[in-house]
Protein backbone atom coordinates (compact mmCIF):
# COMPACT_ATOMS: atom_id res chain seq x y z
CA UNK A 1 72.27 113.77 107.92
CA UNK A 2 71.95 117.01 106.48
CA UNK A 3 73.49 120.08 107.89
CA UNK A 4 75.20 123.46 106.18
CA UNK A 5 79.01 123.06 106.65
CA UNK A 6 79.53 124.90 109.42
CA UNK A 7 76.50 122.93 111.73
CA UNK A 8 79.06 119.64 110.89
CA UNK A 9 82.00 122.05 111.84
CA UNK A 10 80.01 122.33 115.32
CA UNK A 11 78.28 119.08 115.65
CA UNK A 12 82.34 117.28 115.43
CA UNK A 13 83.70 119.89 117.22
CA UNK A 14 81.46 120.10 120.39
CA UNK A 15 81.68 115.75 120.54
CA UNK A 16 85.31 116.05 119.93
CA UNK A 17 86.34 118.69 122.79
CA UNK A 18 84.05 116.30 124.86
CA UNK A 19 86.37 113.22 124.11
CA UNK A 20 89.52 115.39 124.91
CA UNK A 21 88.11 116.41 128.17
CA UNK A 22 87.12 112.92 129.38
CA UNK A 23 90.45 111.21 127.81
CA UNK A 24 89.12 109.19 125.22
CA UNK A 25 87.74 105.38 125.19
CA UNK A 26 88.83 102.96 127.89
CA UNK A 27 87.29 100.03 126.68
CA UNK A 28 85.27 98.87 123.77
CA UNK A 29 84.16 96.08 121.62
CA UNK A 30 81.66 95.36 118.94
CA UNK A 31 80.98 91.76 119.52
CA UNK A 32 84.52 90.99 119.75
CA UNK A 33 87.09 90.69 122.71
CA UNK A 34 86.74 94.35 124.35
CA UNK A 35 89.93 96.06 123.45
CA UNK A 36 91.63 98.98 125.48
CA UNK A 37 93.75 101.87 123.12
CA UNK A 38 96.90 100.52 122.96
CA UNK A 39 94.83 97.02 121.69
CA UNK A 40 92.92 99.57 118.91
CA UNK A 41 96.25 101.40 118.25
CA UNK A 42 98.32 98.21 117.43
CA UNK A 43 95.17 97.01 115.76
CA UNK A 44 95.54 99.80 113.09
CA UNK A 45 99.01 99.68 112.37
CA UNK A 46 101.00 101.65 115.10
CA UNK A 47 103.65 100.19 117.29
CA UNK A 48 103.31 99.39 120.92
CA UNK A 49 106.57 99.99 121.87
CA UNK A 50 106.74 103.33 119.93
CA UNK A 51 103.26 104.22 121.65
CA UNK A 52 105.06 103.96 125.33
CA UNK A 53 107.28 106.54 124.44
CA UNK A 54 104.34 109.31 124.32
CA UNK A 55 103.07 111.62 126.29
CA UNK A 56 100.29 109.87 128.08
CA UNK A 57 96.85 110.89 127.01
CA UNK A 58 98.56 111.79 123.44
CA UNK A 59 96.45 108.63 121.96
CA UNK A 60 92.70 108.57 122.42
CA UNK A 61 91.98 105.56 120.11
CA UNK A 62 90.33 107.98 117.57
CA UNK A 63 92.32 106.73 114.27
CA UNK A 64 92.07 104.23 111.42
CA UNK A 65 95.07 103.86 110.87
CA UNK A 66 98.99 105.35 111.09
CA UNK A 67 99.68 107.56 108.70
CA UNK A 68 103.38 107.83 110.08
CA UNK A 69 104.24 104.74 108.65
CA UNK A 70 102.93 104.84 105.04
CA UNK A 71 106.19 107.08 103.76
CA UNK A 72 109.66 107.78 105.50
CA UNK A 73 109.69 110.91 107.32
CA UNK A 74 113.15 112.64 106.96
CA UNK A 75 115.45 114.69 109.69
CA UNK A 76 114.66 118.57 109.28
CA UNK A 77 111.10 118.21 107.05
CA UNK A 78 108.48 120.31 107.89
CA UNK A 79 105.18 117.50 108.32
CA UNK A 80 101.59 118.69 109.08
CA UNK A 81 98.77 116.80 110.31
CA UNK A 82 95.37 117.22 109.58
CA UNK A 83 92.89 117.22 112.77
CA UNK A 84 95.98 116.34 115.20
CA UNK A 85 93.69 116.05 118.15
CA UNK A 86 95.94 114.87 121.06
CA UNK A 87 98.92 114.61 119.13
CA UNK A 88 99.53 111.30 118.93
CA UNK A 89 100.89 111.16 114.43
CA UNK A 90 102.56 115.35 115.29
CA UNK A 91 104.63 113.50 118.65
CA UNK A 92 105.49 109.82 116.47
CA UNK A 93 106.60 112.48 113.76
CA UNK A 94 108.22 114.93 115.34
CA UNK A 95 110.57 112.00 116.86
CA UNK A 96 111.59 111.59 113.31
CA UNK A 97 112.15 115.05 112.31
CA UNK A 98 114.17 115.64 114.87
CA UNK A 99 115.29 119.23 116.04
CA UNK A 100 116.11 120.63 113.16
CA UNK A 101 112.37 119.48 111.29
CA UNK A 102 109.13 121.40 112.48
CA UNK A 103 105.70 119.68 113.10
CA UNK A 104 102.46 121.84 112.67
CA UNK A 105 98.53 120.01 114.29
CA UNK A 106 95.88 121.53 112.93
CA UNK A 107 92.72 121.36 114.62
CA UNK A 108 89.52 123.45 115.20
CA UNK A 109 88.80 122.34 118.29
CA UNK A 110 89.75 123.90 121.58
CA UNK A 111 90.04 121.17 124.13
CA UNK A 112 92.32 119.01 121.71
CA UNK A 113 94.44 122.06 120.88
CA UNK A 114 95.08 123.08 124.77
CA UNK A 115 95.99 118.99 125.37
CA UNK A 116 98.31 118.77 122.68
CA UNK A 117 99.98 121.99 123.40
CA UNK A 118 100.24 121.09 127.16
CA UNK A 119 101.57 117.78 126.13
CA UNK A 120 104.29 119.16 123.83
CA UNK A 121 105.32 121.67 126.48
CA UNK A 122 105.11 118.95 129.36
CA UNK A 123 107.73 116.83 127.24
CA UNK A 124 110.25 118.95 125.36
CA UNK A 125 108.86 118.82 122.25
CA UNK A 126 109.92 121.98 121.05
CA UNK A 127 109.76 121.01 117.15
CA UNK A 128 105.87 120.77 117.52
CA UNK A 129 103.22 123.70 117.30
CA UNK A 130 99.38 123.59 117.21
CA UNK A 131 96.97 125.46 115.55
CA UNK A 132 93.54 126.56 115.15
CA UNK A 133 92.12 126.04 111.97
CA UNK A 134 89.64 124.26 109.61
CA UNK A 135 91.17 121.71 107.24
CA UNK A 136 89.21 123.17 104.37
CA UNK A 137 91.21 126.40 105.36
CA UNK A 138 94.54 125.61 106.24
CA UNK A 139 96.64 127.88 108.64
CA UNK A 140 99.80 127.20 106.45
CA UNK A 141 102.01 128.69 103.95
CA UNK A 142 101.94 128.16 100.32
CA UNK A 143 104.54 125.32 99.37
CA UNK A 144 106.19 125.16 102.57
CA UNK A 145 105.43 121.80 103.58
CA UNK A 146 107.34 118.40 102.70
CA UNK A 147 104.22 115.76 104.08
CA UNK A 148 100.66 116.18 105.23
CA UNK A 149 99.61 113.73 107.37
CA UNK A 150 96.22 112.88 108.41
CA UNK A 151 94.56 109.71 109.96
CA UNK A 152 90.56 109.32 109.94
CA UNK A 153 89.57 113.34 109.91
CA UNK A 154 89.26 113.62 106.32
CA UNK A 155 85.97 111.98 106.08
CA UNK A 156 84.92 114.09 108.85
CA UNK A 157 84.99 116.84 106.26
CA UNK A 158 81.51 118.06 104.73
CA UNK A 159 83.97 119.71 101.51
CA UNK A 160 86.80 117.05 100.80
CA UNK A 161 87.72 118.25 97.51
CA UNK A 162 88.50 121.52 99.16
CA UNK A 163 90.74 119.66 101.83
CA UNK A 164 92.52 117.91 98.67
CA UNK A 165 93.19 121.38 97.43
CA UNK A 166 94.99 122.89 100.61
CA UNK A 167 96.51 119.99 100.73
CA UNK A 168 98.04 120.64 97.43
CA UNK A 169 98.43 124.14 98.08
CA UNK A 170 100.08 123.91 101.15
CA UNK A 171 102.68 120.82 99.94
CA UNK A 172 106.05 121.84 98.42
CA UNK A 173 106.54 120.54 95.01
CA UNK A 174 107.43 116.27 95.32
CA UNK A 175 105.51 117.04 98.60
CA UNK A 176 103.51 113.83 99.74
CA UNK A 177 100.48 113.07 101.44
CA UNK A 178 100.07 110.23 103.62
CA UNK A 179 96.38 109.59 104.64
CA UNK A 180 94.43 106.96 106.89
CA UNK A 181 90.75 107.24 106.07
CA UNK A 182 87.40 105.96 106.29
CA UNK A 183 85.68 105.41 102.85
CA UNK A 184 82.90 103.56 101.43
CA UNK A 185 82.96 100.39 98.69
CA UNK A 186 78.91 100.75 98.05
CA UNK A 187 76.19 103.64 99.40
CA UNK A 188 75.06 103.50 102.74
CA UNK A 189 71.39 102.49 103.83
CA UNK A 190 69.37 106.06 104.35
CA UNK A 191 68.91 104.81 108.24
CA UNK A 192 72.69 105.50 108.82
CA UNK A 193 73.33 108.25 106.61
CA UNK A 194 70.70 110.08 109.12
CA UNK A 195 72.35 109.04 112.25
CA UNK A 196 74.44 111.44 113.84
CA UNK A 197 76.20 109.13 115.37
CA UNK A 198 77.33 107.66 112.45
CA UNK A 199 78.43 110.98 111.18
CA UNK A 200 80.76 111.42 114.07
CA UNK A 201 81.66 108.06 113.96
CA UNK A 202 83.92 108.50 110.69
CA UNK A 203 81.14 106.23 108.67
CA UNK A 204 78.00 108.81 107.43
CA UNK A 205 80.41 111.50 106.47
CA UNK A 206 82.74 108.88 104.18
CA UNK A 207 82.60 109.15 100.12
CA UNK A 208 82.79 106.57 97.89
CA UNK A 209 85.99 105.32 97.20
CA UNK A 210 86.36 106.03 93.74
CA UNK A 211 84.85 109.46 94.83
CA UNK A 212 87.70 110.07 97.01
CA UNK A 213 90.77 108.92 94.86
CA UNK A 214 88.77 111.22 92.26
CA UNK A 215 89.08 114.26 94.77
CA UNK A 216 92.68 113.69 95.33
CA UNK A 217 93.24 113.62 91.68
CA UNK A 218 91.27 116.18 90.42
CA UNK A 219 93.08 118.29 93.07
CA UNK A 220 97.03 117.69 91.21
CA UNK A 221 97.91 115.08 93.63
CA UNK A 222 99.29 111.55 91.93
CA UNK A 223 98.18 108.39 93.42
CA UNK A 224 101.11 106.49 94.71
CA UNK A 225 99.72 103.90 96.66
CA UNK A 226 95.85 103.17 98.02
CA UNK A 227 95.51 100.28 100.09
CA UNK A 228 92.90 98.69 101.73
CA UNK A 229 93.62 97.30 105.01
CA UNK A 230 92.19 94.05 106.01
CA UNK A 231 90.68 94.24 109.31
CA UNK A 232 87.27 94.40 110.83
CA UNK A 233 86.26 97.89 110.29
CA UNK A 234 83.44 98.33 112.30
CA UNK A 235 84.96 96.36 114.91
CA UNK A 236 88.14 98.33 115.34
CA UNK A 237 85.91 101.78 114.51
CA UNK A 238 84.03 100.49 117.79
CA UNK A 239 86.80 101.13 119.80
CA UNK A 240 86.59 104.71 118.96
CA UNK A 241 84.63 106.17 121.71
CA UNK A 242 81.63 108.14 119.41
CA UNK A 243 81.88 104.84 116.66
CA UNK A 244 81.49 102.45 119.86
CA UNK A 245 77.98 103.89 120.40
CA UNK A 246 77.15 103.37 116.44
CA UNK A 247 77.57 99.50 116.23
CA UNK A 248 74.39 99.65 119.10
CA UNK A 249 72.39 101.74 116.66
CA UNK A 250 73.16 100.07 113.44
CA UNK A 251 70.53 97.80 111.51
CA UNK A 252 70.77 94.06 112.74
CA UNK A 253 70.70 92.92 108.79
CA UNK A 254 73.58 95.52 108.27
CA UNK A 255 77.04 93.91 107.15
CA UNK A 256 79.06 97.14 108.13
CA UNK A 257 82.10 95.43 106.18
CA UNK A 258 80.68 95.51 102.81
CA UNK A 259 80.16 98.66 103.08
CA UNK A 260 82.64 100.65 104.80
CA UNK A 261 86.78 99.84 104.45
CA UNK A 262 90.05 101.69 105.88
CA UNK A 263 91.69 102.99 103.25
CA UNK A 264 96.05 104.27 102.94
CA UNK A 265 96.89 106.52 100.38
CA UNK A 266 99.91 107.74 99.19
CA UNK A 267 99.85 110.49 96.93
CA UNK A 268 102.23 113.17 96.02
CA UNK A 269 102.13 116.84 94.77
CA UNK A 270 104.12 117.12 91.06
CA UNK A 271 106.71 119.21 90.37
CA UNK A 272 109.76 118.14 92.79
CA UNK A 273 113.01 116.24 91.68
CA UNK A 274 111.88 112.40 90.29
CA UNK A 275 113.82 109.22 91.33
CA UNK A 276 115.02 108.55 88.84
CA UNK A 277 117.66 111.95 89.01
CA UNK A 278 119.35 110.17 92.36
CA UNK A 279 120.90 107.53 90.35
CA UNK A 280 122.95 109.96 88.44
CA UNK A 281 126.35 111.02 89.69
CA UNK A 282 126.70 114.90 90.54
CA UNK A 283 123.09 115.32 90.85
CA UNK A 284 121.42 117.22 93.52
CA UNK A 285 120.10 114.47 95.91
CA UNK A 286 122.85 111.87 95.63
C-alpha cells in the first residue's frame, strides 16, 4: 500500500471514527471459538474484573495488548497515551493516578475523541483530558510527562521514528514508555502489503522487529524489556473489527504467525535518578 502520510492519516482516521460510531466488534473469530471483547481483552493481557469497572463502550477490542500493566503507574504521574481511542488504557490509568495524577489521550480522530470525552465526563473522571493530535506531532509539553502509553497505534504510523522522537521529547528524564505493538519477524508477501485492509488491520503498516527496537533506540530511549507474547496473533487481531475482515482476504498458504508477533516494550528516556540511588540512606527517593 502506498500512500503520502497524510492519505494513511485519512484512510485510519475515516475507518476509525466509523468503529467509534458503531461501538466496535461484537463478535469475531478466525477459525477459532468466536470471541466477544471482554474474551479479546482478557485474551491480550487485561483483567476482566478491572474491565467491569469502565465506562461501557470505553473498550472496543481494538488492542494487542495492555500497556497498563507492563510498568507500575504511580499516584500523581502525569501518563499519556498514544491513539487513546475510547479510552479504555487513559480510564485503567487514570484509576491509578488517582486525583492528584493527570491523564492526557491523544487521538486525531473526531468520533473517538467526542466518546472518550463524553465518557470521562459521564463518570467523574476529572484527572483525564483528550486531545486532538497526530502522534508524529504530539500536543504535549517538553519533559512533562512521567509514561507514554500506547497499545497497537504505533504501527499504524506511516513515520515511527518520528513517533519514537516525541515520545522522547515529550518524556521527563527516567520517563518510560510502555508499548503494545504489532511488528513483523520476516517481510510480508506483496499481496498483503497492498491490502488496505491489512493496513488498517495493524499488520501492512508493522516494521520489522529489529527495525522497530532500532527506532526506539536511535531515538535516546533504552530498551528495558521487549517481549513477545505467545498467543495466536492473527486470531486475537481477528477480533478487532477492521483485522476480522483481513483473515477472509489473506492467502490460504499464508501462516500469519510466522510472520507477524505482538510485541511489549519497555523502554525508558535517560537522564532521571537510577536505582541504584534508592538504596542509599538520605537520598532523594528513599
Amino acid at each position: 500500500m502506498t500512500q503520502s502520510h497524510s492519505s494513511v492519516h485519512d484512510t485510519v482516521s475515516e475507518r476509525y471514527g466509523q468503529i467509534a460510531q458503531t461501538g466496535g466488534a461484537s463478535c469475531c473469530g478466525g477459525g477459532a471459538a468466536d470471541l466477544n471483547v471482554l474474551d479479546h481483552a482478557e485474551a491480550i493481557g487485561y483483567d476482566r474484573n478491572e474491565l467491569a469497572t469502565l465506562p461501557d463502550g470505553a473498550n472496543l477490542g481494538l488492542g494487542c495488548g495492555n500497556p497498563t500493566s507492563l510498568t507500575l503507574i504511580g499516584e500523581g504521574q502525569t501518563v499519556v497515551d498514544l491513539g487513546s481511542g475510547a479510552g479504555i488504557d487513559c480510564f485503567l490509568a487514570a484509576k491509578r493516578v488517582g486525583p492528584t495524577g493527570r491523564v492526557i489521550g491523544v487521538d486525531m480522530t473526531d468520533p473517538m475523541l467526542e466518546s472518550a470525552r463524553q465518557y470521562a465526563a459521564d463518570n467523574g473522571f476529572n484527572q483525564v483530558e483528550f486531545r486532538k493530535g497526530f502522534i508524529e506531532s504530539l500536543p504535549i509539553e517538553d519533559d512533562s510527562v512521567d509514561l507514554v502509553i500506547s497499545n497497537c497505534v504505533i504501527n499504524l504510523s506511516p513515520d515511527k521514528s518520528k513517533v519514537f522522537s516525541e515520545i522522547v521529547r515529550v518524556l521527563k528524564p527516567g520517563g518510560r514508555a510502555a508499548v503494545s505493538d504489532i511488528v513483523l519477524l520476516k517481510p510480508l508477501p506483496e499481496a498483503v502489503l497492498s491490502d488496505v485492509e491489512a493496513y488498517i488491520g495493524c499488520v501492512a503498516g508493522a516494521s520489522m522487529i529489529g527495525d522497530y527496537l532500532g527506532h526506539a533506540m536511535t531515538a535516546g530511549l533504552n530498551v528495558a524489556r521487549a517481549d513477545r507474547k505467545d498467543f495466536d496473533v492473527l486470531a486475537v487481531l481477528g477480533c478487532s473489527p477492521e483485522a476480522g475482515k483481513l483473515l477472509e482476504q489473506l492467502p490460504k498458504d499464508f501462516d500469519g504467525n510466522s510472520h507477524v508477533a505482538s510485541l511489549d516494550l519497555l523502554a525508558v528516556k535517560p537522564g532521571g535518578v537510577v536505582a541504584s540511588e534508592c538504596c542509599e540512606p538520605g537520598s532523594r527517593c528513599c
